[in-house]
N, C-alpha and C. Protein backbone atom coordinates (compact mmCIF):
# COMPACT_ATOMS: atom_id res chain seq x y z
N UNK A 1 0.84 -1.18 0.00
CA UNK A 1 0.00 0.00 0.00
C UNK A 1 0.88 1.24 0.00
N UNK A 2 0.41 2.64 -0.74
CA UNK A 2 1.50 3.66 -1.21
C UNK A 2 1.14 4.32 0.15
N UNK A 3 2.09 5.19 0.70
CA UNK A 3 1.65 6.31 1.70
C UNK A 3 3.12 6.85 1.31
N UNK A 4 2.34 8.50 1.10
CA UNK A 4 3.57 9.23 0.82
C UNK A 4 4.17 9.91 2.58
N UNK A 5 5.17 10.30 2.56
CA UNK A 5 5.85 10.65 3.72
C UNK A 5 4.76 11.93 4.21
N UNK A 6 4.14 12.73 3.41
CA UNK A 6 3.28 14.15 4.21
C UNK A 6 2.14 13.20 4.39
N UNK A 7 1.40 12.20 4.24
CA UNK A 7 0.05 11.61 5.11
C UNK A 7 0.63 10.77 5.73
N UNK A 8 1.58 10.27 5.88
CA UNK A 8 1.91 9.47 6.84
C UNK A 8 2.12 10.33 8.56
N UNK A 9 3.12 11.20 7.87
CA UNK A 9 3.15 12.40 8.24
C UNK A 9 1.82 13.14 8.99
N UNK A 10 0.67 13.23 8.74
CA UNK A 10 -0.40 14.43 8.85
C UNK A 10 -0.99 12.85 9.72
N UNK A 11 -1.38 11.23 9.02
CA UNK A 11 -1.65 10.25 10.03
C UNK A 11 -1.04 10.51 11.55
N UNK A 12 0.74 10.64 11.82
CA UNK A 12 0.92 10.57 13.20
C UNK A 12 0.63 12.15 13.78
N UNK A 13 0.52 13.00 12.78
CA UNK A 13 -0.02 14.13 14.03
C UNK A 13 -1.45 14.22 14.32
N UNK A 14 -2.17 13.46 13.95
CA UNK A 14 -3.03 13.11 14.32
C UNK A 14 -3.66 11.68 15.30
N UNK A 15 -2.35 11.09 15.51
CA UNK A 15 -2.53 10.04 16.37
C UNK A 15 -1.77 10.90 17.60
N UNK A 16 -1.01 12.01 17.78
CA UNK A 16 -0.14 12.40 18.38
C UNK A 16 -1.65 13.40 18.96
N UNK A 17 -2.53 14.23 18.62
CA UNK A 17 -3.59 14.60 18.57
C UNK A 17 -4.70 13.97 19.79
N UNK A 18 -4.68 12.55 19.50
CA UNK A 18 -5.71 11.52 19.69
C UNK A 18 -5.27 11.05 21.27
N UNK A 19 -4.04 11.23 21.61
CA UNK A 19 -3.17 10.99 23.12
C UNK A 19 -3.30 12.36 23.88
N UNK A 20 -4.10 13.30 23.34
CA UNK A 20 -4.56 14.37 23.99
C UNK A 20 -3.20 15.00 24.59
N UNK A 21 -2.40 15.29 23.61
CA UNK A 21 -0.80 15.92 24.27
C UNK A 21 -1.41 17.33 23.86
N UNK A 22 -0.20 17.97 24.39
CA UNK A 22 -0.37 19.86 24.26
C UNK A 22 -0.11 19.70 22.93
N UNK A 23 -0.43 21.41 22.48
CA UNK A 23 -0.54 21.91 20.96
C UNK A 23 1.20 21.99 20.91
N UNK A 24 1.83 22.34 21.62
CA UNK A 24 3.25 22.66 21.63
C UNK A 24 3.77 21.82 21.65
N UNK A 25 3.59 19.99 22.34
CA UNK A 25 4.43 18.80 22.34
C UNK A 25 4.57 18.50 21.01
N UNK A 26 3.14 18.51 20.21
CA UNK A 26 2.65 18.00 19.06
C UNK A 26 3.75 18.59 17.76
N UNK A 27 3.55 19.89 18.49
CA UNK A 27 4.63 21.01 17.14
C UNK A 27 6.04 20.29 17.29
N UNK A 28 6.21 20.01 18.11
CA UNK A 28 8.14 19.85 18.82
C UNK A 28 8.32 18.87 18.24
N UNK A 29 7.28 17.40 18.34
CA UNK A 29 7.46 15.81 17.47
C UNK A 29 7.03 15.62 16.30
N UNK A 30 6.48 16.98 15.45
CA UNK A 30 6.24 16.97 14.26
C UNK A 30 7.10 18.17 13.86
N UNK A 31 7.54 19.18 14.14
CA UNK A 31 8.45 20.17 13.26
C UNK A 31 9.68 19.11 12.43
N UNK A 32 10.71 18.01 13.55
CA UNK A 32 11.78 17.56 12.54
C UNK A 32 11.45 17.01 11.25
N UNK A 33 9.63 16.17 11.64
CA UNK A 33 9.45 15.44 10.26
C UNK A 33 9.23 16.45 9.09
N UNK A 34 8.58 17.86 9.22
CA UNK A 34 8.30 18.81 8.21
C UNK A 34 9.51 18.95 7.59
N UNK A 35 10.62 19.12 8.43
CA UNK A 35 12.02 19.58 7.65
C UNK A 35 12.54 18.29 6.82
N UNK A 36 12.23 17.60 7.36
CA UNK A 36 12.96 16.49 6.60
C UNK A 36 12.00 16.17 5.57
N UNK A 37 10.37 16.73 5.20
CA UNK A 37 9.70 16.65 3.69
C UNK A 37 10.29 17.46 3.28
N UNK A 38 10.50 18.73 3.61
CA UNK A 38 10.94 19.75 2.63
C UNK A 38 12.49 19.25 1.88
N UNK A 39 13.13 18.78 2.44
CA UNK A 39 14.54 18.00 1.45
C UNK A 39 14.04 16.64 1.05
N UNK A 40 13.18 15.66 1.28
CA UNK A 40 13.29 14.46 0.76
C UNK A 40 11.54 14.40 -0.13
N UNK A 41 10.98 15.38 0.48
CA UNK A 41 9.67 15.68 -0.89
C UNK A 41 8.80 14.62 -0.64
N UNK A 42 7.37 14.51 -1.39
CA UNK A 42 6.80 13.49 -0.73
C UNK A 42 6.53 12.36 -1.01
N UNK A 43 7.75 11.42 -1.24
CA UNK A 43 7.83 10.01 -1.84
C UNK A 43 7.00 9.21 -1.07
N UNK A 44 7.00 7.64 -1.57
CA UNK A 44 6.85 6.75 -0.61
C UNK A 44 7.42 6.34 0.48
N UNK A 45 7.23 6.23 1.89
CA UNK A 45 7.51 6.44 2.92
C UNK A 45 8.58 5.21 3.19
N UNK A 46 8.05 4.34 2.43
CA UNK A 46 8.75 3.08 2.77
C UNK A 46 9.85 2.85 1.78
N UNK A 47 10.32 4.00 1.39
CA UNK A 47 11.14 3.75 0.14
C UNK A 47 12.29 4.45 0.65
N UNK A 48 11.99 5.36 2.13
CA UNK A 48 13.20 6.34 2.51
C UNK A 48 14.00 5.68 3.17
N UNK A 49 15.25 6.09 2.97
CA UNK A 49 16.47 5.09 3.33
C UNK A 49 17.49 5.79 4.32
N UNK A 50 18.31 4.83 4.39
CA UNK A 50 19.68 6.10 5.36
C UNK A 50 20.21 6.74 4.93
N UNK A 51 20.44 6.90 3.17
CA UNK A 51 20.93 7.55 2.60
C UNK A 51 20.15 9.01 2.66
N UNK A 52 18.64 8.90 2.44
CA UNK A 52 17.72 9.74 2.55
C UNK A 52 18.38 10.70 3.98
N UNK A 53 18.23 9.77 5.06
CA UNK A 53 18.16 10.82 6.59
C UNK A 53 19.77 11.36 6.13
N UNK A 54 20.82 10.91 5.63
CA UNK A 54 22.10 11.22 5.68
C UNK A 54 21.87 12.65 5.26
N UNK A 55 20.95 12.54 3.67
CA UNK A 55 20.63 14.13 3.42
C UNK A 55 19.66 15.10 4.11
N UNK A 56 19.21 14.38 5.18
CA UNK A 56 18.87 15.53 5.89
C UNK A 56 19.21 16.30 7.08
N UNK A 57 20.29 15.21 7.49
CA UNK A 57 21.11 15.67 8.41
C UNK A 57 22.13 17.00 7.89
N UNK A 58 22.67 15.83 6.71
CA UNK A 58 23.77 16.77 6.08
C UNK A 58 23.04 18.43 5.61
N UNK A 59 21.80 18.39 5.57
CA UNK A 59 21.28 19.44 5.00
C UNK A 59 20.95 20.51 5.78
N UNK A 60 20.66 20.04 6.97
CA UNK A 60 20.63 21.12 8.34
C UNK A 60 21.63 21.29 9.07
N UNK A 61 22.44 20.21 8.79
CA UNK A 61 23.82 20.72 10.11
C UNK A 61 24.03 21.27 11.52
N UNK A 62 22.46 20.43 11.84
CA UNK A 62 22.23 21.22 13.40
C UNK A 62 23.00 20.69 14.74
N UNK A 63 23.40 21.62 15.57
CA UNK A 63 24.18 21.45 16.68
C UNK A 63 24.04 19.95 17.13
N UNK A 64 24.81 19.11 17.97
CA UNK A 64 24.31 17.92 18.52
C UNK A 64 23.18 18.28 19.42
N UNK A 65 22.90 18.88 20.35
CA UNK A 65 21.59 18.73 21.30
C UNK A 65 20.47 18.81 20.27
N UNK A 66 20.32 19.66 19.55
CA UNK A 66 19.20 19.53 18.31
C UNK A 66 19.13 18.50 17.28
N UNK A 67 20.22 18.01 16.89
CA UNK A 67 20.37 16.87 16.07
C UNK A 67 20.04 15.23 16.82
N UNK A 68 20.56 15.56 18.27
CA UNK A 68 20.00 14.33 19.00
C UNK A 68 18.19 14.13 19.17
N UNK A 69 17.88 15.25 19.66
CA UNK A 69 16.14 15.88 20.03
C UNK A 69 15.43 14.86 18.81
N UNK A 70 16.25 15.78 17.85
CA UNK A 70 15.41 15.31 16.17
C UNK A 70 15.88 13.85 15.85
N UNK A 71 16.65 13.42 16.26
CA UNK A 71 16.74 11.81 15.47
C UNK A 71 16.29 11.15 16.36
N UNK A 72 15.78 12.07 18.00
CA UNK A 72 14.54 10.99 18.87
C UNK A 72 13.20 10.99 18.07
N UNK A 73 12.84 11.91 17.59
CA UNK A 73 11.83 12.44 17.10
C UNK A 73 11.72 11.10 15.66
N UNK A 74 12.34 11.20 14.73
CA UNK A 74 12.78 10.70 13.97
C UNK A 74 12.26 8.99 13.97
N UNK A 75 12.66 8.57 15.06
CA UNK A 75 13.13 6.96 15.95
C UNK A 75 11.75 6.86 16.45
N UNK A 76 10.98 7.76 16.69
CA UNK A 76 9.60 7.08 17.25
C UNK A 76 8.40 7.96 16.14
N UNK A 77 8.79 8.42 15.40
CA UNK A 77 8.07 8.49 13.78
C UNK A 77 8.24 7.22 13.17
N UNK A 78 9.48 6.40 12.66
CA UNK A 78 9.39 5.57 12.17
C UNK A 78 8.74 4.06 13.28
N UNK A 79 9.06 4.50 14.42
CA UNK A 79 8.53 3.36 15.19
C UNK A 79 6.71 3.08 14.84
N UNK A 80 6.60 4.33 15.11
CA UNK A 80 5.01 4.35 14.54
C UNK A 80 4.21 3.87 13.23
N UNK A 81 5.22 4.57 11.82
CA UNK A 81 4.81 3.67 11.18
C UNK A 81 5.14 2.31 10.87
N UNK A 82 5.97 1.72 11.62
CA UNK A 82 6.13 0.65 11.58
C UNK A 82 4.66 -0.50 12.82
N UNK A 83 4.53 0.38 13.54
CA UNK A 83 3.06 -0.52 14.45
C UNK A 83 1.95 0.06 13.81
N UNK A 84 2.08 1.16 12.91
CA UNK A 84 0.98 1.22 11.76
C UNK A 84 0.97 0.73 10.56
N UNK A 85 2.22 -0.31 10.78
CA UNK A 85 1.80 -1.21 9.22
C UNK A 85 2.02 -0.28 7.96
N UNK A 86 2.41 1.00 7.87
CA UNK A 86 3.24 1.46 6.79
C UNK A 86 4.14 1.37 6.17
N UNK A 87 4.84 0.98 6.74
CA UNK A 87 6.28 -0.05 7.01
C UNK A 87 6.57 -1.62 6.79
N UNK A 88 8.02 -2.03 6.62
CA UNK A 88 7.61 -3.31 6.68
C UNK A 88 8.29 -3.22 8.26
N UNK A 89 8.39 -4.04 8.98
CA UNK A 89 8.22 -4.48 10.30
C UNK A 89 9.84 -4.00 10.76
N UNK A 90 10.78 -4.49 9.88
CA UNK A 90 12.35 -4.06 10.06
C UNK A 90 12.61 -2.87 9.57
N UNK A 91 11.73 -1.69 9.02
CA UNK A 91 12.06 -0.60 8.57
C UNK A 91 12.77 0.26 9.62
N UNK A 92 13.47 0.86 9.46
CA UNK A 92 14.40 1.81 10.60
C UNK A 92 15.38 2.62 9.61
N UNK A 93 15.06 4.08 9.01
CA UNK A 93 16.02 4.28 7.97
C UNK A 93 17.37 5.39 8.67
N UNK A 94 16.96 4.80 10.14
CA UNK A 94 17.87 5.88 11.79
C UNK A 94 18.54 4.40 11.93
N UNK A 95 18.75 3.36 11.65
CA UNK A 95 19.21 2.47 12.76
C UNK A 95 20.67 2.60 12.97
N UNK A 96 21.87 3.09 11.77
CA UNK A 96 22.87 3.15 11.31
C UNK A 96 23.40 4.09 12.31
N UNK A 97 22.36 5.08 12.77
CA UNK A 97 22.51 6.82 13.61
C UNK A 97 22.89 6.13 14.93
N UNK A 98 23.62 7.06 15.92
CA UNK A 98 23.83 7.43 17.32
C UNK A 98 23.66 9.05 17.96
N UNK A 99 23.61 8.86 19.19
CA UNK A 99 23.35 10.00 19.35
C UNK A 99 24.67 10.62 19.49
N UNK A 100 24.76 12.33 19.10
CA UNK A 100 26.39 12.68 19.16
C UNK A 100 26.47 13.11 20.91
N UNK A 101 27.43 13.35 20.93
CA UNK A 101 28.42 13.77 22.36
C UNK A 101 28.05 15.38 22.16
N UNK A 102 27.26 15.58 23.42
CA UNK A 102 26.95 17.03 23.54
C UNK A 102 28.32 17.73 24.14
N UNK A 103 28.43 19.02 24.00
CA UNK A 103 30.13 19.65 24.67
C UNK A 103 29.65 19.88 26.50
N UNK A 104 30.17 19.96 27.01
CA UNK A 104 29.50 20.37 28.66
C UNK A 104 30.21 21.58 28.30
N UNK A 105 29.33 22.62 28.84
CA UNK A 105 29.21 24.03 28.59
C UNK A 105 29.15 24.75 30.53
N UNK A 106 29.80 25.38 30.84
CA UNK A 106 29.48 26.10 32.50
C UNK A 106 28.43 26.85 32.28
N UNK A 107 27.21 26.46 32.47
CA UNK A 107 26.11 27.22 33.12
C UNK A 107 26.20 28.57 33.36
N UNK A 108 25.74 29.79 32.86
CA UNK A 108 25.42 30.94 33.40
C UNK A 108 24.87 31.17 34.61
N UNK A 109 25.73 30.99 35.85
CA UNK A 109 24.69 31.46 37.35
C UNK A 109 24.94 32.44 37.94
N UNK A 110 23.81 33.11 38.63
CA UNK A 110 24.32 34.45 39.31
C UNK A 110 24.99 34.22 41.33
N UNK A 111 25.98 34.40 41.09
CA UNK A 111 25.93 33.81 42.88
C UNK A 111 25.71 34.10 43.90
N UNK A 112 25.34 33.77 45.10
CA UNK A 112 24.36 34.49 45.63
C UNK A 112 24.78 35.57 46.13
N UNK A 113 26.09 35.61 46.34
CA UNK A 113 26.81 37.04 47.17
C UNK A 113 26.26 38.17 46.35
N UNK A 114 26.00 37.61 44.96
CA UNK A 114 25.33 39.13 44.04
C UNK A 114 24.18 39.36 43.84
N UNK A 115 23.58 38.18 44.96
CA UNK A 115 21.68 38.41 44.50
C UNK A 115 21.52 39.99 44.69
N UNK A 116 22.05 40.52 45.72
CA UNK A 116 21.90 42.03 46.33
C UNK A 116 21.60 42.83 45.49
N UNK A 117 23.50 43.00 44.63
CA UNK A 117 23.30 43.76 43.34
C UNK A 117 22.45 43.58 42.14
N UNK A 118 21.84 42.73 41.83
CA UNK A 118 20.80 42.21 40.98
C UNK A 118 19.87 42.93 40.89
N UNK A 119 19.30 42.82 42.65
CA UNK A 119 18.33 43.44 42.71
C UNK A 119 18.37 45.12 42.90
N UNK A 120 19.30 45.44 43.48
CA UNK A 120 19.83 46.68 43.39
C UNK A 120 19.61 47.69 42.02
N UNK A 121 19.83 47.02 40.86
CA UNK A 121 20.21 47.15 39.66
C UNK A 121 18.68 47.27 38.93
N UNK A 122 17.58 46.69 39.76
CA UNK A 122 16.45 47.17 39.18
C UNK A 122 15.66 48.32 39.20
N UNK A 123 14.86 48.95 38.23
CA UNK A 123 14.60 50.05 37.90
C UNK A 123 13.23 50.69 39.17
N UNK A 124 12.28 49.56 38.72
CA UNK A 124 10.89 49.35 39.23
C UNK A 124 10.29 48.40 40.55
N UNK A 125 9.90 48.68 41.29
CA UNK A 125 9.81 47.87 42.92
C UNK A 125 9.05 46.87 41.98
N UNK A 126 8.33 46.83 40.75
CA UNK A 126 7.75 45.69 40.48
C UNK A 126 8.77 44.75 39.71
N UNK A 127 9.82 45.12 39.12
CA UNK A 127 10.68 44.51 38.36
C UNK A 127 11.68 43.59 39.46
N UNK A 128 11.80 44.71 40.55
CA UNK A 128 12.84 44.15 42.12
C UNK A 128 12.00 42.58 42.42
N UNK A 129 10.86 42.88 42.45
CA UNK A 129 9.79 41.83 43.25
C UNK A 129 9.96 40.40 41.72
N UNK A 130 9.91 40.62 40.68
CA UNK A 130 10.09 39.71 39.85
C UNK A 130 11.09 38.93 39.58
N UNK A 131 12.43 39.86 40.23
CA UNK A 131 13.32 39.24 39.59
C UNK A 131 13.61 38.26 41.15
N UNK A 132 13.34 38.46 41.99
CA UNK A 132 13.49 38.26 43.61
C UNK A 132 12.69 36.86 43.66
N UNK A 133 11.34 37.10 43.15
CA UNK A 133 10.57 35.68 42.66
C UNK A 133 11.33 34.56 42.03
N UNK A 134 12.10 34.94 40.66
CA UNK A 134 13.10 34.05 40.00
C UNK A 134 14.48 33.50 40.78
N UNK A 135 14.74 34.60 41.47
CA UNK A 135 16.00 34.21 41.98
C UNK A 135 15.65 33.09 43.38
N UNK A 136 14.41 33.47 44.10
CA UNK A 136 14.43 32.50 44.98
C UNK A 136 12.90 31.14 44.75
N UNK A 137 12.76 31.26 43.84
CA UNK A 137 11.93 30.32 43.26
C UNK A 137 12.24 29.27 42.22
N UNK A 138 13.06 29.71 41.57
CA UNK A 138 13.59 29.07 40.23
C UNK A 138 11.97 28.50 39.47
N UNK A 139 11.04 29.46 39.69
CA UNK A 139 9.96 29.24 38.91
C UNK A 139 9.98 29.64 37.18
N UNK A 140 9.60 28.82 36.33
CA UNK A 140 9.39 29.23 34.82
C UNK A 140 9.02 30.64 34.86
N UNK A 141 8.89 31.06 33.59
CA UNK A 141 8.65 32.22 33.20
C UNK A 141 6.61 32.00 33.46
N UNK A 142 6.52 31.03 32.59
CA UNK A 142 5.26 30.90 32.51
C UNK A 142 4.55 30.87 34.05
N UNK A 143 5.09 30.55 34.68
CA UNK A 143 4.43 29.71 35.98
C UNK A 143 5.01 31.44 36.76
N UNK A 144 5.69 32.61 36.78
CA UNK A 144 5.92 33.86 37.46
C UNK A 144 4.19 34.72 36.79
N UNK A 145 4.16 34.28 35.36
CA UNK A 145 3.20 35.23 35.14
C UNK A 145 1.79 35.24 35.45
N UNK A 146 1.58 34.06 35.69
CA UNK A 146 -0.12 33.84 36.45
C UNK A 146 -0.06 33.95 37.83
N UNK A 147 1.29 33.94 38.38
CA UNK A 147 1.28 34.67 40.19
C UNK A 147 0.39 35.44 40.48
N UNK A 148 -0.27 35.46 41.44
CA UNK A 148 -1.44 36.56 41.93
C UNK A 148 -1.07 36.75 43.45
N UNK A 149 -1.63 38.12 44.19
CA UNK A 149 -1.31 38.02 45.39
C UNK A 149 -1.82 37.58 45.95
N UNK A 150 -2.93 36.96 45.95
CA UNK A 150 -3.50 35.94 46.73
C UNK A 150 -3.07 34.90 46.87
N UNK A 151 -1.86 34.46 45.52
CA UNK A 151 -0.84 33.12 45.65
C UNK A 151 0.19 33.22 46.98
N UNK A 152 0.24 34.62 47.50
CA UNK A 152 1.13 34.75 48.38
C UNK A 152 0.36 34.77 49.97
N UNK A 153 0.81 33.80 50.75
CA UNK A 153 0.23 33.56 52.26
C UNK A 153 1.32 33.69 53.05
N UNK A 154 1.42 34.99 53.86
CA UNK A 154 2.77 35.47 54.43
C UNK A 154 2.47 34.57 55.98
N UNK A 155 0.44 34.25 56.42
CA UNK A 155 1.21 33.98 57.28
C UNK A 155 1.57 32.25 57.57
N UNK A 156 1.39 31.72 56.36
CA UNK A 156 2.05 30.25 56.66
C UNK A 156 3.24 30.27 55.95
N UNK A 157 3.63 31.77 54.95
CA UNK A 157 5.36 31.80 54.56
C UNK A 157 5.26 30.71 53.58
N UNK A 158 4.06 30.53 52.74
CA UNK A 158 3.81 29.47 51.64
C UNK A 158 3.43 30.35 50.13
N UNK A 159 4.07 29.88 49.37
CA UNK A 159 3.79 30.77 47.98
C UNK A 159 3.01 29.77 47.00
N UNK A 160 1.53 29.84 46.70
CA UNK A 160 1.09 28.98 45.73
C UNK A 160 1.28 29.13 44.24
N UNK A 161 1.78 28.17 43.41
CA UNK A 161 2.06 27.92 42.15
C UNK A 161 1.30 27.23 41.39
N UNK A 162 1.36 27.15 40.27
CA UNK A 162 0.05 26.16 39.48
C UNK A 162 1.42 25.80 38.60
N UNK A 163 1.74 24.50 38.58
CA UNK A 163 2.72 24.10 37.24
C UNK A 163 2.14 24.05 36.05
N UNK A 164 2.37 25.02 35.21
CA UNK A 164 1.83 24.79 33.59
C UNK A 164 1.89 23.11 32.50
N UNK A 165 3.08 22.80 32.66
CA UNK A 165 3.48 21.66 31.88
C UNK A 165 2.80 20.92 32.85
N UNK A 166 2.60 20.72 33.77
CA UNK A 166 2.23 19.07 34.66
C UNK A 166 0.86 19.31 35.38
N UNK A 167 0.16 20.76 34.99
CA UNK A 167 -1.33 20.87 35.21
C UNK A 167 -1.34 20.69 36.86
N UNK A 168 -0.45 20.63 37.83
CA UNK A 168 -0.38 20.80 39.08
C UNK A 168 -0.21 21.95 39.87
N UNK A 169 -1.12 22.07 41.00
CA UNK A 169 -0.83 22.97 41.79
C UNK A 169 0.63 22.55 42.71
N UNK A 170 0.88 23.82 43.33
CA UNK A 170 2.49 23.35 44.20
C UNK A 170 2.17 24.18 44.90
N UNK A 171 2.66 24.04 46.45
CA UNK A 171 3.39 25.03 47.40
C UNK A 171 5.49 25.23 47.39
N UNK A 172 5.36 26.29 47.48
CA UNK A 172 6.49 26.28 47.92
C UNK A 172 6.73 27.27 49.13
N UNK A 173 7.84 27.32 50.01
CA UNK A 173 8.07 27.86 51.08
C UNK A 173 8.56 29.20 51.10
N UNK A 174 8.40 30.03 51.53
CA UNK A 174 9.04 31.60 50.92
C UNK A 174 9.75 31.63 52.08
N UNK A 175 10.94 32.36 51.62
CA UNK A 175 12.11 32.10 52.63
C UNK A 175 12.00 34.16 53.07
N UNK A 176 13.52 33.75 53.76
CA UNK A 176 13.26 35.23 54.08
C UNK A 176 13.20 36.60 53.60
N UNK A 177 14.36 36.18 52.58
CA UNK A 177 14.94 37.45 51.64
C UNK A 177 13.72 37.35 50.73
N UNK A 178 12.69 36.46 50.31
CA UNK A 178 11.70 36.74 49.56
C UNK A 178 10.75 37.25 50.15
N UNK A 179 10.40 37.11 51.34
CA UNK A 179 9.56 37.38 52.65
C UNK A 179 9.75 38.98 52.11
N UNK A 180 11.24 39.35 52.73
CA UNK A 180 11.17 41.08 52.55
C UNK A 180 11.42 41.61 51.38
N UNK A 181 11.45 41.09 50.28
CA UNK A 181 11.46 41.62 48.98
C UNK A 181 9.75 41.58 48.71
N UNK A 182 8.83 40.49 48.85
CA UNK A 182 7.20 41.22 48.22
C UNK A 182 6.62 41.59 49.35
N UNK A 183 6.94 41.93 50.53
CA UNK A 183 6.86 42.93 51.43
C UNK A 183 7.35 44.58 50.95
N UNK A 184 8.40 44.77 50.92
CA UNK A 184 8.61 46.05 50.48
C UNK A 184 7.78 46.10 48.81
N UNK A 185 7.60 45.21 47.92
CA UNK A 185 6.68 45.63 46.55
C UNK A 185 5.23 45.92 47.32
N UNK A 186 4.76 45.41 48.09
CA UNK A 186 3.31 45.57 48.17
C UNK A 186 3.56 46.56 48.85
N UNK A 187 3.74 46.85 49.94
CA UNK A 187 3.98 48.26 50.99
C UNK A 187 4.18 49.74 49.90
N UNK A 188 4.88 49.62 48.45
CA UNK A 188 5.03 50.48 47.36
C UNK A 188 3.81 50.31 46.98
């Protein structure tokens, strides 16, 4: 049976759809396969080879952490059509692939002897109070911006969070230096 690589393609984002994942997981495990139609076009699916992925590797030249991401991506696309019978059963046109050796890179951290100046350095008692949130929360961006003050309970010294990605509420403990940092924002 023919299936070109874009319905095979448009089949798993729609089985990817059907597992009720976010709109954003869906984009992340379907963007590598788009790039790789746009260089290999929309043949028969079962006809793409290692030579095929070679040119699409070779064609993006993306860093190892992105090149690894995408040939996971890649590895459970073809897994799929292979338990969808698009495939013949040994199809794998990744099997030849490994993942590369990422470089270890030193982390950008601020230390704490400079939380001071950090905050020092801000313009706005609301910008002081945000950045004071990050520094002693290590909360997402996403998960700082639905903060409300009612998330803040000074007197059990508990800060409520809602985790975006894991649909959970959280407590966390507000320590001191956060204590008197959204103390002095609200008192402004």
């Amino acid at each position: 049976m023919y299936t070109s690589l874009a319905q095979a393609i448009a089949a798993y984002q729609s089985h990817l759809e059907s597992q009720n994942l976010k709109p954003n997981t869906i984009k992340n495990r379907t963007q590598p396969l788009r790039l790789a139609l746009e260089v290999l076009g929309s043949g028969d699916i079962s006809r793409v080879t290692g030579s095929d992925m070679d040119s699409v590797f070779a064609h993006y030249d993306w860093a190892p952490r992105t090149r690894n991401l995408y040939l996971s991506s890649y590895r459970s696309f073809f897994k799929w059509c292979r338990h969808s019978r698009l495939v013949p059963r040994d199809f794998d046109p990744t099997i030849t692939y490994s993942n590369r050796r990422i470089p270890r890179t030193q982390k950008q951290r601020v230390p704490v002897d400079n939380f001071g100046a950090l905050l020092d350095a801000c313009s706005h008692p609301r910008d002081r109070a945000t950045v004071a949130l990050g520094l002693y929360t290590f909360l997402r961006g996403s998960e700082l911006q639905t903060l409300q003050i009612q998330d803040v309970d000074f007197s059990e010294s508990m800060l409520r969070i809602y985790r975006h990605k894991t649909e959970d509420e959280d407590h966390l403990p507000i320590c001191t230096e956060l204590r008197d940092e959204l103390t002095r924002w609200l008192n402004w």
